[in-house]
Protein backbone atom coordinates (compact mmCIF):
# COMPACT_ATOMS: atom_id res chain seq x y z
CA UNK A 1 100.22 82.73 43.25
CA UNK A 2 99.96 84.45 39.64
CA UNK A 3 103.97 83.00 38.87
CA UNK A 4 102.36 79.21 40.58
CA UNK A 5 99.85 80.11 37.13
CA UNK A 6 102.53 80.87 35.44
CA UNK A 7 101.36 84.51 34.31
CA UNK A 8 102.86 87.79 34.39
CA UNK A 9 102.09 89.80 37.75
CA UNK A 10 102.01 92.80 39.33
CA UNK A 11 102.08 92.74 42.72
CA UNK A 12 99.82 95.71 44.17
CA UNK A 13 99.61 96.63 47.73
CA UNK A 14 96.00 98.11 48.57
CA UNK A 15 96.95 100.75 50.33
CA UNK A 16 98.67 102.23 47.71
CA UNK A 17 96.59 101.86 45.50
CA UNK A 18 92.84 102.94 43.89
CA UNK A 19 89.58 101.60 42.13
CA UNK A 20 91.35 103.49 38.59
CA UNK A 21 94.11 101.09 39.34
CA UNK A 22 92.24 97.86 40.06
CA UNK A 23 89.90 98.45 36.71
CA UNK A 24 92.52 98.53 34.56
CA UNK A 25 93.46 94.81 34.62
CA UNK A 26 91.33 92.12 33.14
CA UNK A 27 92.28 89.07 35.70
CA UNK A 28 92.47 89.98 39.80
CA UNK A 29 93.93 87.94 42.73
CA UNK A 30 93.09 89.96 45.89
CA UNK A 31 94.06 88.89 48.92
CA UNK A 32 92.45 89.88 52.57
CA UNK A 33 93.36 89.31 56.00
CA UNK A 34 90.17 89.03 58.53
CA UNK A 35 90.64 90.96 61.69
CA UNK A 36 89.02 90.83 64.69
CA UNK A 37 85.30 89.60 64.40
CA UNK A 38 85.34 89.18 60.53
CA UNK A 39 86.32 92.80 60.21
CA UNK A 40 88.42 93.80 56.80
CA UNK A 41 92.05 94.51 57.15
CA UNK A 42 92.05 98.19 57.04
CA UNK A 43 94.11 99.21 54.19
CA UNK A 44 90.87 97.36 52.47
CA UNK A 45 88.64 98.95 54.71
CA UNK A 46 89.15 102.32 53.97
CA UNK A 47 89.17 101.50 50.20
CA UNK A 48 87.03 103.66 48.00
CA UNK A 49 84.89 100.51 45.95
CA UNK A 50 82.31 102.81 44.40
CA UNK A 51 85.05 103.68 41.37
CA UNK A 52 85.62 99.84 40.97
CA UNK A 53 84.48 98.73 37.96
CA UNK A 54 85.30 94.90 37.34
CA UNK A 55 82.19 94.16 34.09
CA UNK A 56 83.21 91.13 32.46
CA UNK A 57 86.52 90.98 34.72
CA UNK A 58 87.72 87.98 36.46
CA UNK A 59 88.44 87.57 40.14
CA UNK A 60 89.58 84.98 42.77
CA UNK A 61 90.38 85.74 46.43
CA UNK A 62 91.97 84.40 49.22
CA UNK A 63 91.78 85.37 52.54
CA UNK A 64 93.64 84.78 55.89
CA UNK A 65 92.57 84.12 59.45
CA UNK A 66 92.42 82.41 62.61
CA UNK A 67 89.85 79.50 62.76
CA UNK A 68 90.49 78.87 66.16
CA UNK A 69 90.74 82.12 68.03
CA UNK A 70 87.67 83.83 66.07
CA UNK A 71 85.81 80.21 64.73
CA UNK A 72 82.56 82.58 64.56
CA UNK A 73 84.00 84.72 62.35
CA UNK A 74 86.93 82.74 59.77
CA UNK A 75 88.02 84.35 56.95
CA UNK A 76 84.92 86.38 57.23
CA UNK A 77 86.37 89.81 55.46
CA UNK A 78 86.54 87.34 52.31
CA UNK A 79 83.18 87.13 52.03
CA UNK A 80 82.97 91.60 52.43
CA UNK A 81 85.54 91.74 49.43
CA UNK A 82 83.59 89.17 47.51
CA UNK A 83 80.36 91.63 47.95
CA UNK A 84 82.29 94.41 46.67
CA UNK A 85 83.49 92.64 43.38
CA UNK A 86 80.06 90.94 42.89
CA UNK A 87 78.77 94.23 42.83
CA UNK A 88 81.32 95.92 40.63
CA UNK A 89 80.46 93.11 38.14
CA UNK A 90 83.29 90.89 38.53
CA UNK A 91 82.93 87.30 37.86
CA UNK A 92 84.29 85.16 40.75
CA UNK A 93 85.83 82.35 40.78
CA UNK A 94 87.44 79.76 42.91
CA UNK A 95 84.72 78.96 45.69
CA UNK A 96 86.46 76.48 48.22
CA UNK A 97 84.42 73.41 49.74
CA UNK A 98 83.93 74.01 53.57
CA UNK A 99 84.84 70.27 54.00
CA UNK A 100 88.45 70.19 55.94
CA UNK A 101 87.84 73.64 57.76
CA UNK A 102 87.27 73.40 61.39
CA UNK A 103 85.03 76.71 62.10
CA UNK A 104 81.32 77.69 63.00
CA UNK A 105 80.37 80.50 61.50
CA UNK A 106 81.85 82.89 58.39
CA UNK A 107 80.22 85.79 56.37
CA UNK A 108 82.48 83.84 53.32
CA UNK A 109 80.43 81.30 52.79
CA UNK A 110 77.83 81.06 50.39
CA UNK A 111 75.81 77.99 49.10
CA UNK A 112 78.05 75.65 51.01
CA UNK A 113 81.27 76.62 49.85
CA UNK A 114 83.40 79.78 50.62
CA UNK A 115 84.05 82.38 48.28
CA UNK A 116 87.61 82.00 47.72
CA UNK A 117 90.59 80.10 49.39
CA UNK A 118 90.55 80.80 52.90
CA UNK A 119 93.65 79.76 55.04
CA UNK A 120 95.39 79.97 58.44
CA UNK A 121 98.56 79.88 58.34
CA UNK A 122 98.37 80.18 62.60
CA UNK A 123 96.65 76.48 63.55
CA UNK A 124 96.89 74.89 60.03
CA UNK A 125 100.13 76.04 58.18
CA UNK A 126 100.62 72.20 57.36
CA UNK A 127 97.47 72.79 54.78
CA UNK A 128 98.43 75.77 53.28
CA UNK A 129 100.67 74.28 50.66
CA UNK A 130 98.59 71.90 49.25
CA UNK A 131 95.24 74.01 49.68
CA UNK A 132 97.46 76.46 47.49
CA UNK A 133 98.43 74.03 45.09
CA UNK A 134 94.51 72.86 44.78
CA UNK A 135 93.09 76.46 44.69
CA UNK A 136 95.68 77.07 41.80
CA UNK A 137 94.97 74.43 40.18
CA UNK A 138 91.60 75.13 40.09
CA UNK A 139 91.64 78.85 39.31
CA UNK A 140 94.19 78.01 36.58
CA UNK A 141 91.95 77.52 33.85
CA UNK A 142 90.13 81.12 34.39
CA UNK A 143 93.51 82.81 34.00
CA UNK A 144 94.99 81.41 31.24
């Protein structure tokens, strides 16, 4: 995503890493996968948030799951990471209509639209690409 912006990354793996981390950088992709009934992934889940510190700092997220096999529950862990960052003070941005998702129910939706890019790359990987390309697009502006 961050070389699709064209930006300098570092690519971070959660479970190797801390809040100290995370607040040093201005500008924060995080990704999260959803398991089971809108559960986090547990590398995130058994992240320590109360250091996290994100005042002034921007954020987008994306988030994986399976619309089909858990439509009650898509992408839900999105919407727990989302909590976390609001509350550290991030600003977020990159809220994704619901129009084009097939799903009932998701903790990562707010006002209509879901907090970040959600995908499924199991029973749409044909929309991934250009939801990408649209999210990045987007996003863009916030990270230049």
């Amino acid at each position: 995503l961050a070389e699709n912006l064209g930006l300098e990354n570092e690519l971070l793996n959660v479970a190797n890493c801390d809040a100290a981390k995370l607040n040093g950088f201005d500008k924060l992709i995080l990704g999260v996968s959803t398991w089971g009934t809108g559960d986090l992934q547990d590398d995130w889940d058994a992240f320590d948030f109360r250091g996290l510190k994100l005042n002034g700092k921007t954020v987008a997220i994306f988030g994986m799951g399976d619309a089909e096999s858990y439509s009650d529950s898509f992408c839900g862990a999105m919407g727990k990471l989302y909590d976390e960052v609001v509350k550290a003070g991030a600003n977020v941005v990159g809220a994704v209509s619901v129009d084009g998702y097939k799903f009932d129910e998701s903790e990562a939706v707010r006002g209509g639209k879901f907090v970040g890019l959600p995908l499924d790359a199991d029973n749409e990987s044909e929309k991934t690409e250009p939801r990408i390309s649209a999210w990045i697009e987007q996003i863009k502006p916030h990270f230049a």
